[in-house]
Each structure stands twice: as structure tokens, then as C-alpha cells.
PDB file of N, CA and C in Angstrom:
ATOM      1  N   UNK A   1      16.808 -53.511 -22.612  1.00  0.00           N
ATOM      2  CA  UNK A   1      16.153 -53.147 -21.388  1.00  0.00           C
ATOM      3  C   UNK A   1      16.514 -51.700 -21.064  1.00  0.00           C
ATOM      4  N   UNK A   2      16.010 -50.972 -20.608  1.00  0.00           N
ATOM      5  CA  UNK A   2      16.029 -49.308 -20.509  1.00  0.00           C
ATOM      6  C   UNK A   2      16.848 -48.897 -18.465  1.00  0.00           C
ATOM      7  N   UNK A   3      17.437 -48.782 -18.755  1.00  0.00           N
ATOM      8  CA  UNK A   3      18.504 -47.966 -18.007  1.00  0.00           C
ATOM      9  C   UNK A   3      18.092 -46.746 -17.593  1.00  0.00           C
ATOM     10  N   UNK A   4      18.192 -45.902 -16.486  1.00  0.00           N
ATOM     11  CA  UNK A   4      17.869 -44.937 -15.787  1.00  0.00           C
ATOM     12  C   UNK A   4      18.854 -44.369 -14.558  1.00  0.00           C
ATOM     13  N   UNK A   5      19.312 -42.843 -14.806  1.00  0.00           N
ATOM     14  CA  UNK A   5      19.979 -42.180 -14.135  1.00  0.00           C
ATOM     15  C   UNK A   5      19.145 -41.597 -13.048  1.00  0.00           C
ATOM     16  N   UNK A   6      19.103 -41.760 -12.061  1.00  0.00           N
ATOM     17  CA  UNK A   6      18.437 -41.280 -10.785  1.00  0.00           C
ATOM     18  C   UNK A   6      19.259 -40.605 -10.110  1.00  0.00           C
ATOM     19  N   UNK A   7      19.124 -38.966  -9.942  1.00  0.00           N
ATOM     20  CA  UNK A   7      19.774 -38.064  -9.047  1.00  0.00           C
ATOM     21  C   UNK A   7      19.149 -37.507  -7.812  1.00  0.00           C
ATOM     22  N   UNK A   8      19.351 -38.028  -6.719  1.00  0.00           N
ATOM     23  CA  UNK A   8      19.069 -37.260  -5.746  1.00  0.00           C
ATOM     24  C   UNK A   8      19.475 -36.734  -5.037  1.00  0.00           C
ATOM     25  N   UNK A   9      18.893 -34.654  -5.252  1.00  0.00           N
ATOM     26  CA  UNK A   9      19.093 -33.646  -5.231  1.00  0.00           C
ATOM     27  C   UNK A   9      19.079 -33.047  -3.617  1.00  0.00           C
ATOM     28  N   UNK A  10      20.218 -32.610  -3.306  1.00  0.00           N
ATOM     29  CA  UNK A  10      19.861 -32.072  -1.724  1.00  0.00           C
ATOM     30  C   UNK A  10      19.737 -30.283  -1.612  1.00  0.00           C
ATOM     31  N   UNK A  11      19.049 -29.745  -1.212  1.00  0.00           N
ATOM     32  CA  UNK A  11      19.375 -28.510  -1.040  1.00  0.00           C
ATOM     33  C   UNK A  11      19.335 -27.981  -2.754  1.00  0.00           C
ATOM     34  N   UNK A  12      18.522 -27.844  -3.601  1.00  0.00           N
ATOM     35  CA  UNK A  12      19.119 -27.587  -4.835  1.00  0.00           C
ATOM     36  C   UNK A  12      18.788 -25.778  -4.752  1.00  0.00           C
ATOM     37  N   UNK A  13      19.890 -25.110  -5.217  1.00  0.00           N
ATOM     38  CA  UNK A  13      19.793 -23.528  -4.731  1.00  0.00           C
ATOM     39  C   UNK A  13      19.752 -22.880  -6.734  1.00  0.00           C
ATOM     40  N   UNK A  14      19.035 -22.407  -6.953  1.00  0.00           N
ATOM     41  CA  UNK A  14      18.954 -21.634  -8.297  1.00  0.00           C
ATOM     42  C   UNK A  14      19.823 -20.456  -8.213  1.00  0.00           C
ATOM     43  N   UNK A  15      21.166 -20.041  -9.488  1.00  0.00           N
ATOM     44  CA  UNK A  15      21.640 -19.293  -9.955  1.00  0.00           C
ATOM     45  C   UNK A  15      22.195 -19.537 -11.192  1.00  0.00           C
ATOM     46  N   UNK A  16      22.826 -18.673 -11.722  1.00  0.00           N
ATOM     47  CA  UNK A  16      23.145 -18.693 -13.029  1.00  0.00           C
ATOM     48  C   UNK A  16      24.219 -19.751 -13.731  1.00  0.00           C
ATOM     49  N   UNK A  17      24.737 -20.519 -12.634  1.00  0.00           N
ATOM     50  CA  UNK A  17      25.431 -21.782 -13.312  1.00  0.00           C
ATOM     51  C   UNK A  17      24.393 -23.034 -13.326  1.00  0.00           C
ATOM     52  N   UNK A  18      23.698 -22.440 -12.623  1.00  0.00           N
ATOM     53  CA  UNK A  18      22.512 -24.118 -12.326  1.00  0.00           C
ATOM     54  C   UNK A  18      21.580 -23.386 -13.754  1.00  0.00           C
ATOM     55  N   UNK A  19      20.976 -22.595 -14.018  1.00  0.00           N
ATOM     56  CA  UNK A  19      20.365 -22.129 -15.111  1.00  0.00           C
ATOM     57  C   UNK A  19      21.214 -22.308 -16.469  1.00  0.00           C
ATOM     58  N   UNK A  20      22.354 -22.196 -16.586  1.00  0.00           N
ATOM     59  CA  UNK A  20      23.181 -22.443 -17.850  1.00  0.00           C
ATOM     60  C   UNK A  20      22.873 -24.253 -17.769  1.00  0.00           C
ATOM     61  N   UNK A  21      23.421 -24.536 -16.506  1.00  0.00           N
ATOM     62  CA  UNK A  21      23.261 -26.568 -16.472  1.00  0.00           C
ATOM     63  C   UNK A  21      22.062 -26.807 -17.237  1.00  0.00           C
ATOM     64  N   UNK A  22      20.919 -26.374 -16.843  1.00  0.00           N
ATOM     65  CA  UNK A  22      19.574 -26.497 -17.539  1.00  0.00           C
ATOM     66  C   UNK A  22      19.360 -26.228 -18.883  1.00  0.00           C
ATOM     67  N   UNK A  23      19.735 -25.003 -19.326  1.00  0.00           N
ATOM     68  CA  UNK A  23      20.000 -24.840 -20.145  1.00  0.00           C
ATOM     69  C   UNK A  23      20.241 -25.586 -21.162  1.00  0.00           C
ATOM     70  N   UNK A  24      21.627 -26.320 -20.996  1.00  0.00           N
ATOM     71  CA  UNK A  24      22.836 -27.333 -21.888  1.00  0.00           C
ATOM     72  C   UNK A  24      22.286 -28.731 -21.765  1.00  0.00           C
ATOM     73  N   UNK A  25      21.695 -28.925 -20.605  1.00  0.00           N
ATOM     74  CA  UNK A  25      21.828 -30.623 -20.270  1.00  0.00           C
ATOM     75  C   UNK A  25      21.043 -31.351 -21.227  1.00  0.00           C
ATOM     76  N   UNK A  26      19.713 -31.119 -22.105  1.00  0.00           N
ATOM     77  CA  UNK A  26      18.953 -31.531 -22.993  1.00  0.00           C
ATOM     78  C   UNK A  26      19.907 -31.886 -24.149  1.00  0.00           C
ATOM     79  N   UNK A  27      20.816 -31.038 -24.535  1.00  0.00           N
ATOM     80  CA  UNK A  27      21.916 -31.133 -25.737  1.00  0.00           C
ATOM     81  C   UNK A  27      22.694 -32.258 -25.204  1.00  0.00           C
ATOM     82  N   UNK A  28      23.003 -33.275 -24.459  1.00  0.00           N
ATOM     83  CA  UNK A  28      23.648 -33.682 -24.072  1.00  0.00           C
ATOM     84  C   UNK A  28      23.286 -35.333 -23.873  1.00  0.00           C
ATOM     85  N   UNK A  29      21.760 -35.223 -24.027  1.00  0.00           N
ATOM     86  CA  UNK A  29      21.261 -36.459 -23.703  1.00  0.00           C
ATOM     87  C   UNK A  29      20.858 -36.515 -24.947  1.00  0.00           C
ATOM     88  N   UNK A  30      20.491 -36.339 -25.988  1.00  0.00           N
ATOM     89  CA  UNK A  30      19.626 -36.516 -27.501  1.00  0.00           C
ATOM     90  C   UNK A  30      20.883 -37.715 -28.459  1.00  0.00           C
ATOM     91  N   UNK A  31      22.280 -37.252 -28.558  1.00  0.00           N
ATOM     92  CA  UNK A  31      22.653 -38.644 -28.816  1.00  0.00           C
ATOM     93  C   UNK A  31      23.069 -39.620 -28.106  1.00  0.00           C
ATOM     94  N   UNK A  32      22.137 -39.589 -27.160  1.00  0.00           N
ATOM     95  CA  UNK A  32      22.177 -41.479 -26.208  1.00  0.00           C
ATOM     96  C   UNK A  32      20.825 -41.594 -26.107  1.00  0.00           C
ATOM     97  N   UNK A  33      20.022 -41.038 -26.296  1.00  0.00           N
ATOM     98  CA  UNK A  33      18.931 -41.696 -26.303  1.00  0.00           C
ATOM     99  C   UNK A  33      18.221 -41.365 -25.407  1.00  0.00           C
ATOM    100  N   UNK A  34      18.472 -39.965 -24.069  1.00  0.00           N
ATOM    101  CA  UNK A  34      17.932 -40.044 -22.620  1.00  0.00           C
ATOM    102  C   UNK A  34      16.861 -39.086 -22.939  1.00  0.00           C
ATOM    103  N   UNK A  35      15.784 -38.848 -21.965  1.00  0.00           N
ATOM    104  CA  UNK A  35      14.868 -38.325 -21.846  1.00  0.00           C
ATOM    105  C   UNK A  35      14.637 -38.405 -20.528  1.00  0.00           C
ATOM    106  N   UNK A  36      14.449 -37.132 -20.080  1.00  0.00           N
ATOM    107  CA  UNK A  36      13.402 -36.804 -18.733  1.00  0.00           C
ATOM    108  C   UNK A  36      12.203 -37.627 -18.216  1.00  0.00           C
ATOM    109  N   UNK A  37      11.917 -38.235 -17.077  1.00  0.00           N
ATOM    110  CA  UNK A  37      11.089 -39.215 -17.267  1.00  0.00           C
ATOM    111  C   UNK A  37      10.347 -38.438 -15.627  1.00  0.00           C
ATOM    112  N   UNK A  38      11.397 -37.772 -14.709  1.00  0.00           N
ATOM    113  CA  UNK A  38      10.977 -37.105 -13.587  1.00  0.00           C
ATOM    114  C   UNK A  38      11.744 -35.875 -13.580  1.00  0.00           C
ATOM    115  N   UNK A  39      11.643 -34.722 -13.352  1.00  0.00           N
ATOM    116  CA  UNK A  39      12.408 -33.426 -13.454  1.00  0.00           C
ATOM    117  C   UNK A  39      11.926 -32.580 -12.168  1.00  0.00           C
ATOM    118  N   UNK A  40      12.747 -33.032 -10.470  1.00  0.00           N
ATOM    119  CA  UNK A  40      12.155 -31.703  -9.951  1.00  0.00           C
ATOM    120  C   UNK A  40      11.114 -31.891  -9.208  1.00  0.00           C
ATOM    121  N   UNK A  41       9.929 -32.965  -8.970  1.00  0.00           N
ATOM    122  CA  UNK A  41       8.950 -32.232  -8.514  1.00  0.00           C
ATOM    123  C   UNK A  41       8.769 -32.218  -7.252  1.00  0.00           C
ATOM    124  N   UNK A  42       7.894 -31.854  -6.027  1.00  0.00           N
ATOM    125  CA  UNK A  42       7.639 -31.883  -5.006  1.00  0.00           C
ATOM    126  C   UNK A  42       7.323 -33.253  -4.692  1.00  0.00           C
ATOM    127  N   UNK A  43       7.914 -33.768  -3.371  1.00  0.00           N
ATOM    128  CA  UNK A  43       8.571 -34.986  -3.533  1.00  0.00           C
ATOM    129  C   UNK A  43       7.060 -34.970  -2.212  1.00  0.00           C
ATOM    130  N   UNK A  44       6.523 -36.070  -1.598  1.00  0.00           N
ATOM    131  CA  UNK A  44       6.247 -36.732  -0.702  1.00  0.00           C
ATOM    132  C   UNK A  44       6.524 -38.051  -0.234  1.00  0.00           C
ATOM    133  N   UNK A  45       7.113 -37.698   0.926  1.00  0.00           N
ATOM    134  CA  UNK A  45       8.161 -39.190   1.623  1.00  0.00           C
ATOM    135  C   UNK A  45       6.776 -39.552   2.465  1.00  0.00           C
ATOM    136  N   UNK A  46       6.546 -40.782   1.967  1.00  0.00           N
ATOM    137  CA  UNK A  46       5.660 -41.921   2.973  1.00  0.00           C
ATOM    138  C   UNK A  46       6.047 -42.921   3.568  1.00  0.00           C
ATOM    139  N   UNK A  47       7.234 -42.879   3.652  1.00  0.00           N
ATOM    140  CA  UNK A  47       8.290 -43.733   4.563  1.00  0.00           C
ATOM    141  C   UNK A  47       9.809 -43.099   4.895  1.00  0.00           C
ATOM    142  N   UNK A  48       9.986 -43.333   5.417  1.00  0.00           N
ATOM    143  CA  UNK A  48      11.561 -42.277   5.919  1.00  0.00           C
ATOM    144  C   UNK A  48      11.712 -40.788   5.451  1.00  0.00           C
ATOM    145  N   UNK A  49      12.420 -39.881   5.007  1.00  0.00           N
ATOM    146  CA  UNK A  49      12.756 -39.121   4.787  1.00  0.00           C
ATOM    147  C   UNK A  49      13.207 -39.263   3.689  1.00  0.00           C
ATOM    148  N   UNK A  50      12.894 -37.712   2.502  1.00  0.00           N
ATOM    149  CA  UNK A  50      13.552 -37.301   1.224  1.00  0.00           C
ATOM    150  C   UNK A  50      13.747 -35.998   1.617  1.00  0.00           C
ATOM    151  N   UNK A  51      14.946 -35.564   1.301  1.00  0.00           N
ATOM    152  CA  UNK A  51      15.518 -34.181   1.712  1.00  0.00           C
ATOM    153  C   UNK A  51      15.678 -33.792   0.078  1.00  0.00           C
ATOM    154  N   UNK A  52      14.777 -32.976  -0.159  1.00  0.00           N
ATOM    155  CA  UNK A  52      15.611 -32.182  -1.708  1.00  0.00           C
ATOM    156  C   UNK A  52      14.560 -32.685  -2.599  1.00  0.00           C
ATOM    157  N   UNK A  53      15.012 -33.158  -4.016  1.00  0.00           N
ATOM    158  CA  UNK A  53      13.954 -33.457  -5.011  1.00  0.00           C
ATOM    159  C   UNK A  53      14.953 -34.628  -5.869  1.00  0.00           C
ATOM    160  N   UNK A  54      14.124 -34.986  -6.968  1.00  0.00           N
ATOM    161  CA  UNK A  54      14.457 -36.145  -7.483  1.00  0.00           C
ATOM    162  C   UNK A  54      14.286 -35.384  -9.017  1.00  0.00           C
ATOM    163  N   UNK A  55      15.625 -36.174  -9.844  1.00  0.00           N
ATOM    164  CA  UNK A  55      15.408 -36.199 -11.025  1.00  0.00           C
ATOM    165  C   UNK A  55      15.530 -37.865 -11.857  1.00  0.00           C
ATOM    166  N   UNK A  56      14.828 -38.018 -12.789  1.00  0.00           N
ATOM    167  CA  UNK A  56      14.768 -39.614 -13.108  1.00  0.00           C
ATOM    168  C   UNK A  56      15.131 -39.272 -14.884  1.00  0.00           C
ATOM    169  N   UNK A  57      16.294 -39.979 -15.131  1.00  0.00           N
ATOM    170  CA  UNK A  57      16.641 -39.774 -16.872  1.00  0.00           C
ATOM    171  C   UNK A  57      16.488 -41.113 -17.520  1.00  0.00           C
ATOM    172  N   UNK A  58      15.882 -41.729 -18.278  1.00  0.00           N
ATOM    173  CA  UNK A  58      15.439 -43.324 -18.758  1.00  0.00           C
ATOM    174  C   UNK A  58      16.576 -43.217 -20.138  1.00  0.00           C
ATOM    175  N   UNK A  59      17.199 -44.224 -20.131  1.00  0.00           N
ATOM    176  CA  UNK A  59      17.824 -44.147 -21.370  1.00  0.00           C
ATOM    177  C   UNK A  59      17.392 -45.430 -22.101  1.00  0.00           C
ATOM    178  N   UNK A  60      18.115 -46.273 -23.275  1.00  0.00           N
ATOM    179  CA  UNK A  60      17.808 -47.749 -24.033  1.00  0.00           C
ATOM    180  C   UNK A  60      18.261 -48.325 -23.352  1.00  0.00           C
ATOM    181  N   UNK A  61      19.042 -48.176 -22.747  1.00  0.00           N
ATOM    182  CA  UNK A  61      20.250 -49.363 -22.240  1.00  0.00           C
ATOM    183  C   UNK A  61      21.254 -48.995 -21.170  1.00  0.00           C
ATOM    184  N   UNK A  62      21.990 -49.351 -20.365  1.00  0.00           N
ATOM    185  CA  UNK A  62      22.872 -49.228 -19.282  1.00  0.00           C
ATOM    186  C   UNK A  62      24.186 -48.348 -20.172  1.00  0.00           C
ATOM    187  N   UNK A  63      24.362 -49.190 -21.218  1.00  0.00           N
ATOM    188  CA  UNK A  63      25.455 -48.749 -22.102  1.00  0.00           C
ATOM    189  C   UNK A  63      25.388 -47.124 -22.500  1.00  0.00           C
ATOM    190  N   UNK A  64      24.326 -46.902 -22.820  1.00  0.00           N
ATOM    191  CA  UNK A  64      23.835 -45.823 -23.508  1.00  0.00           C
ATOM    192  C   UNK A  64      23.693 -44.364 -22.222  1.00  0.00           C
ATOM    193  N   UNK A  65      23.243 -45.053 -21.005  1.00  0.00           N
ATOM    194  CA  UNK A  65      23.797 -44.563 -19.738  1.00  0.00           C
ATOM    195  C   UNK A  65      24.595 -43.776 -19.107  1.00  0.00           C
ATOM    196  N   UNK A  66      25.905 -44.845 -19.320  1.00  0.00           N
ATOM    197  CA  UNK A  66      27.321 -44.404 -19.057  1.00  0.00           C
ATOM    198  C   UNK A  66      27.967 -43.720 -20.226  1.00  0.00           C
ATOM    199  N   UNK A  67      27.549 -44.045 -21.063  1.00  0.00           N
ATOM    200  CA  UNK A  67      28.383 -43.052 -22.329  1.00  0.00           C
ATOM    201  C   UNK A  67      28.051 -41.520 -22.221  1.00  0.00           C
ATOM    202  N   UNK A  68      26.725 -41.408 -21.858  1.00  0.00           N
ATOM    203  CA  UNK A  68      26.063 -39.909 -21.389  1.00  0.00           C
ATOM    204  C   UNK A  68      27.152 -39.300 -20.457  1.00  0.00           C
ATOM    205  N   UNK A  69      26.883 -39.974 -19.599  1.00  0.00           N
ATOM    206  CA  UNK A  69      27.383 -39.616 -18.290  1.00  0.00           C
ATOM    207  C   UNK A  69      29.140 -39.302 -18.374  1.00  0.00           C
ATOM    208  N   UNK A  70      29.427 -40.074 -19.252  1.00  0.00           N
ATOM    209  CA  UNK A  70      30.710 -40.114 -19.257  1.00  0.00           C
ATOM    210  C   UNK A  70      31.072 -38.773 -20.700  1.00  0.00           C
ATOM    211  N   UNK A  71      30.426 -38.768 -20.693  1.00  0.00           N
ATOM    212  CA  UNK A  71      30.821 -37.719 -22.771  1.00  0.00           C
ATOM    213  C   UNK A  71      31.141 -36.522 -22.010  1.00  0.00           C
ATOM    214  N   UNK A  72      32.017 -36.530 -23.170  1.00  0.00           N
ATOM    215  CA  UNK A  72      32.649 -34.988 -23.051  1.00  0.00           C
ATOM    216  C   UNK A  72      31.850 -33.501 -22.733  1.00  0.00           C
ATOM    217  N   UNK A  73      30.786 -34.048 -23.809  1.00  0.00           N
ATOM    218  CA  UNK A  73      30.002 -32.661 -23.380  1.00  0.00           C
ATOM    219  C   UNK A  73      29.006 -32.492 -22.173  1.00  0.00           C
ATOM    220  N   UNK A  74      28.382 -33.811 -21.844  1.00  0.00           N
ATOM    221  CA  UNK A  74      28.279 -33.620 -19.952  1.00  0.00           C
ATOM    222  C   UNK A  74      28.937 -33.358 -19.167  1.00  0.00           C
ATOM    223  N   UNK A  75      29.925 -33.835 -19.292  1.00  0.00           N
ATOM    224  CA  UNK A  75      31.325 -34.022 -18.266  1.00  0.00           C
ATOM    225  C   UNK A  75      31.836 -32.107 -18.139  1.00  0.00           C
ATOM    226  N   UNK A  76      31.419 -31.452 -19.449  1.00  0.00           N
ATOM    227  CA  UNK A  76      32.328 -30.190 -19.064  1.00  0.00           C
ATOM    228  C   UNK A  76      30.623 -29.493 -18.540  1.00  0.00           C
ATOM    229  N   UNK A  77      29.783 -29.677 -18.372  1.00  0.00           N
ATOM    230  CA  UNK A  77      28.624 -28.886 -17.895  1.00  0.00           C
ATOM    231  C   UNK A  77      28.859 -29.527 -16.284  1.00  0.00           C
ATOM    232  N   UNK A  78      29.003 -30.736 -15.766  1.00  0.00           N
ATOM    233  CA  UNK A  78      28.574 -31.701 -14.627  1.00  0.00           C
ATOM    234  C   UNK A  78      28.957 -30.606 -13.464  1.00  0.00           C
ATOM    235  N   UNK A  79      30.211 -29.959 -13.947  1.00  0.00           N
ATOM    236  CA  UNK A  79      30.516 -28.743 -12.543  1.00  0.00           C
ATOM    237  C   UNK A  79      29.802 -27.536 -12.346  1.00  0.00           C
ATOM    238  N   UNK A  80      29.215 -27.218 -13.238  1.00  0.00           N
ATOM    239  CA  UNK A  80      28.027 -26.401 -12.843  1.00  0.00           C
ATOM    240  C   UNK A  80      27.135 -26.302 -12.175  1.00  0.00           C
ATOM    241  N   UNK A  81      26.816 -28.173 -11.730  1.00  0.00           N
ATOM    242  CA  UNK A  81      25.664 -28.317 -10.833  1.00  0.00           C
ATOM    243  C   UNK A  81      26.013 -28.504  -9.608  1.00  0.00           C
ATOM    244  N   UNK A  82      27.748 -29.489  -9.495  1.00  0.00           N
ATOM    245  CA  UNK A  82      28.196 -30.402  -8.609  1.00  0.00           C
ATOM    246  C   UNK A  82      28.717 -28.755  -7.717  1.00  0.00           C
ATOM    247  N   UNK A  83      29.153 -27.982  -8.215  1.00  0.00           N
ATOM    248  CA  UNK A  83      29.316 -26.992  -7.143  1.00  0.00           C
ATOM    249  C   UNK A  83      28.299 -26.651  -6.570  1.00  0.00           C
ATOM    250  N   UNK A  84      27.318 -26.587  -6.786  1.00  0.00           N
ATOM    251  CA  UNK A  84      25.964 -25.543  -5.704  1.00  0.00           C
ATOM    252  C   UNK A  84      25.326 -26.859  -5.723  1.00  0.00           C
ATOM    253  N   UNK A  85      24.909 -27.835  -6.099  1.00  0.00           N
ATOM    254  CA  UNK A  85      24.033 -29.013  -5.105  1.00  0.00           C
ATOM    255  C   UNK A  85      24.556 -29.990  -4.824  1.00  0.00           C
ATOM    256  N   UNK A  86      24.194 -30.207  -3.654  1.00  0.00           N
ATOM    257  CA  UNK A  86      25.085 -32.215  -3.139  1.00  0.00           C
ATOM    258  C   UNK A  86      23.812 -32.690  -4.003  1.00  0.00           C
ATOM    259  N   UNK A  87      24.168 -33.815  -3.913  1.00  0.00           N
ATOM    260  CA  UNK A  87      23.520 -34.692  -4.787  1.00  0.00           C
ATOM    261  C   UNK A  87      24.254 -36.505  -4.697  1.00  0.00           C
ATOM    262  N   UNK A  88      23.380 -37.241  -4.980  1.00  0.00           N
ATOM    263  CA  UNK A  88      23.446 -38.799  -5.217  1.00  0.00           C
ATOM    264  C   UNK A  88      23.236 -39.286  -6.152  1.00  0.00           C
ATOM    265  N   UNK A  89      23.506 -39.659  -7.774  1.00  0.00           N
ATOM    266  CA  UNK A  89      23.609 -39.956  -8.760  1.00  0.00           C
ATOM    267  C   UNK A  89      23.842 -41.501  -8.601  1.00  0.00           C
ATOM    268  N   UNK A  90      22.627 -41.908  -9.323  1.00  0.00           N
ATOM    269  CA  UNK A  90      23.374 -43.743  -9.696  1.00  0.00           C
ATOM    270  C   UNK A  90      22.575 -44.093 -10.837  1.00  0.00           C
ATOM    271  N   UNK A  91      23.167 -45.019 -11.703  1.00  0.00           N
ATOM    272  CA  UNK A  91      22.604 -45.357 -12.548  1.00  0.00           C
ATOM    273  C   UNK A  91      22.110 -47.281 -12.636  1.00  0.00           C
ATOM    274  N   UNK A  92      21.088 -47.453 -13.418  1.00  0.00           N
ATOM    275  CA  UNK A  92      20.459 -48.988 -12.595  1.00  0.00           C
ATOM    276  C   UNK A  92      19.088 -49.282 -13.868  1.00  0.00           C
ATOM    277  N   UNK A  93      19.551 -50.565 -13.851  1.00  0.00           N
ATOM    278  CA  UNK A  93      18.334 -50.921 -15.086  1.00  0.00           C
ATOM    279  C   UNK A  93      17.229 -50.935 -14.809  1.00  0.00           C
ATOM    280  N   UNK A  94      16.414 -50.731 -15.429  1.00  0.00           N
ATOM    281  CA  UNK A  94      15.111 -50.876 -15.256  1.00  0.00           C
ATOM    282  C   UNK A  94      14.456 -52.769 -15.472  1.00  0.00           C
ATOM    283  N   UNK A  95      13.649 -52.880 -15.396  1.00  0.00           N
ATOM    284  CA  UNK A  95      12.787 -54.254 -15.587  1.00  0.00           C
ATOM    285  C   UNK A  95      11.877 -54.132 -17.465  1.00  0.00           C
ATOM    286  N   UNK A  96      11.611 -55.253 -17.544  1.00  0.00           N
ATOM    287  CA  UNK A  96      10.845 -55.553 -18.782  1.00  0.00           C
ATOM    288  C   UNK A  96       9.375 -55.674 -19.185  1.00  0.00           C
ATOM    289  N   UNK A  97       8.696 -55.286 -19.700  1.00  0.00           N
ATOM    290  CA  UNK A  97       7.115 -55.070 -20.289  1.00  0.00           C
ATOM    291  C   UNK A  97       6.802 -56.439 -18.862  1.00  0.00           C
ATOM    292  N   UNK A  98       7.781 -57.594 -19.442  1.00  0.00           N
ATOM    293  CA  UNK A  98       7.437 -58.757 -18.685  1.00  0.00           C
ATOM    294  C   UNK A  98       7.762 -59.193 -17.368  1.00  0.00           C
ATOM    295  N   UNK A  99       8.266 -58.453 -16.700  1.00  0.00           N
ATOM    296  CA  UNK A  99       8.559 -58.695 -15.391  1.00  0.00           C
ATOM    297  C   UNK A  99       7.297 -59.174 -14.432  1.00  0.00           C
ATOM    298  N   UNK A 100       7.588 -59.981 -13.615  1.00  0.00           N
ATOM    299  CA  UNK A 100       6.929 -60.894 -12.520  1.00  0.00           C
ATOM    300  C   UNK A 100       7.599 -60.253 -11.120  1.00  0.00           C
ATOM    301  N   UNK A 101       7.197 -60.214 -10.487  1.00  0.00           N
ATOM    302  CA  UNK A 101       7.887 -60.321  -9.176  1.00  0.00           C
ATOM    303  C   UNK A 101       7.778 -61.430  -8.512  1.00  0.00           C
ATOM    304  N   UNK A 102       6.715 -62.187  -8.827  1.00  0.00           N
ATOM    305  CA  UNK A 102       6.149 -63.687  -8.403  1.00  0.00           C
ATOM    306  C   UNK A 102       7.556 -64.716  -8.588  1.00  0.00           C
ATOM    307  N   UNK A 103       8.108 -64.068 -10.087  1.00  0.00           N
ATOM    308  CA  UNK A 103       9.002 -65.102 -10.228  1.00  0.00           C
ATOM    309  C   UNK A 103      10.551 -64.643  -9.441  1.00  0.00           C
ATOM    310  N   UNK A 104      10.758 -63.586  -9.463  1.00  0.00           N
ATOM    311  CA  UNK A 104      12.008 -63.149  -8.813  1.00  0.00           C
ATOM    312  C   UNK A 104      11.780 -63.737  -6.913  1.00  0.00           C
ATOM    313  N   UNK A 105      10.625 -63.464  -6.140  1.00  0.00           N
ATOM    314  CA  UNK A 105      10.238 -64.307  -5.203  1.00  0.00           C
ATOM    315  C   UNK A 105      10.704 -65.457  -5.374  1.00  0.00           C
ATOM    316  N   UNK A 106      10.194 -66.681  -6.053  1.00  0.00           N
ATOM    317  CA  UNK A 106      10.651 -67.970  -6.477  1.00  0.00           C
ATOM    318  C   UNK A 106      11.762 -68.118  -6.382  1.00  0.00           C
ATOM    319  N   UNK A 107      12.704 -67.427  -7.307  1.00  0.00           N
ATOM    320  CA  UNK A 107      14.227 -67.612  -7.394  1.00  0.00           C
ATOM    321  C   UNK A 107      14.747 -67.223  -6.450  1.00  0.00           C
ATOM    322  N   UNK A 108      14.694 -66.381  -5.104  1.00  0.00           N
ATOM    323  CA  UNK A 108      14.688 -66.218  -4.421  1.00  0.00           C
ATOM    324  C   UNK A 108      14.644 -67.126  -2.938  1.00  0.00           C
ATOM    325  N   UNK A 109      13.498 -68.069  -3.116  1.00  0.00           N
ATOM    326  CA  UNK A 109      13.176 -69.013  -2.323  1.00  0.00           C
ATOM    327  C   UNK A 109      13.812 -69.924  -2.600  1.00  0.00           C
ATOM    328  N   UNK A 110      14.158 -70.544  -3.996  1.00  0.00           N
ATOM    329  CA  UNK A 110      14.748 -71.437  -4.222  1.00  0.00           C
ATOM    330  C   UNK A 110      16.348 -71.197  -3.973  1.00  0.00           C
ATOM    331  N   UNK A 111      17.192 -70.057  -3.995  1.00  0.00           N
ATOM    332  CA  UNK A 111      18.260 -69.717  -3.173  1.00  0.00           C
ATOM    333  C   UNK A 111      18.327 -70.292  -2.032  1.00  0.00           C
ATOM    334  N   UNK A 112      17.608 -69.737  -1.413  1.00  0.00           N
ATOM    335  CA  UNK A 112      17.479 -70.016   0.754  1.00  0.00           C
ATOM    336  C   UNK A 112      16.844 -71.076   1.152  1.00  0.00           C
ATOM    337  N   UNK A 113      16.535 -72.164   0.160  1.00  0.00           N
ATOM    338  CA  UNK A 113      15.872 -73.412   0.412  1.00  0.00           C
ATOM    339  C   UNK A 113      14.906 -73.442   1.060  1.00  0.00           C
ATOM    340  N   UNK A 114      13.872 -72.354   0.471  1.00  0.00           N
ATOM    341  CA  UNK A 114      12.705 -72.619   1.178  1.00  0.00           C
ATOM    342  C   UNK A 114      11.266 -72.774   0.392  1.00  0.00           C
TER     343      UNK A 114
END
């Protein structure tokens, strides 16, 4: 099942450590498997508020995820960004070709006895 790093970006300010981050960060995801799936764009909030922009990274697996996130060679770029943008990082599986929501409802109902 495919795994996805979701960062959301507050205030993101461009200079030359955020341009090196960009730079490097592609080298960093190719042996786990990640790819860009959202990078950045102009966001429209149709319910509450989004301050900043969104980046979305899809990987194979949760596993494949945290090893990114965790590797050495992210880990020595990660302060490049974490100084000049706040930001919210989490990582969270995705669903399957086959997903229902009909049925997650169900299991759901059948929890709360109803």
C-alpha cells in the first residue's frame, strides 16, 4: 500500500539554503522509492483556512517512508529548510485501487451498534 509524506508549509521564504534543499532533496528520495506527487502549488481553502502551501511525497510503503525521512542524507539537508520555514510534516498510508468507504462506514456502525 503506498505511503505519503505530507508537509505543510507556513510562510515558505526563498534563499539560498532553501534553493540548495531543492536542489539535493530529489537525490534523496530515488533509493526509497518517493516521488513528488504535489510540489508547492497555490493552495485554495474551501473550508477553514490553509496558511502557506502543501507538498505531497507518495512512497511504496510506510516503511520505505521513514527510512527516507530518517537517512542520513535527508537528515543532513532537513536543516536547510527547518530553519527558514515552519512547517507540519506527517507521514500516513494511503488506501488501495480497492477501497470502499461504504465498507469502512459499516465497520464503523457495527462498532457503535448501530
Amino acid at each position: 500500500m503506498p505511503a505519503f509524506a505530507l508537509a505543510h508549509l507556513r510562510d515558505p521564504q526563498v534563499n539560498e539554503d532553501i534553493l540548495t534543499y531543492l536542489e539535493r532533496i530529489q537525490a534523496t528520495l530515488g533509493p526509497f522509492g518517493g516521488r513528488f506527487v504535489v510540489h508547492g502549488p497555490e493552495v485554495e481553502a474551501r473550508e477553514g483556512e490553509w496558511p502557506g502551501s502543501v507538498v505531497i511525497i507518495e512512497f511504496p510503503d510506510r516503511r520505505q517512508a521513514h527510512a527516507w525521512y530518517d537517512s542520513p542524507a535527508y537528515q543532513e539537508i532537513l536543516p536547510l529548510r527547518t530553519r527558514h520555514i515552519a512547517a507540519s510534516v506527517i507521514i500516513f498510508d494511503g488506501v488501495g485501487p480497492d477501497y470502499d468507504p461504504g465498507r469502512t462506514a459499516a465497520a464503523l456502525r457495527a462498532q457503535v451498534g448501530n
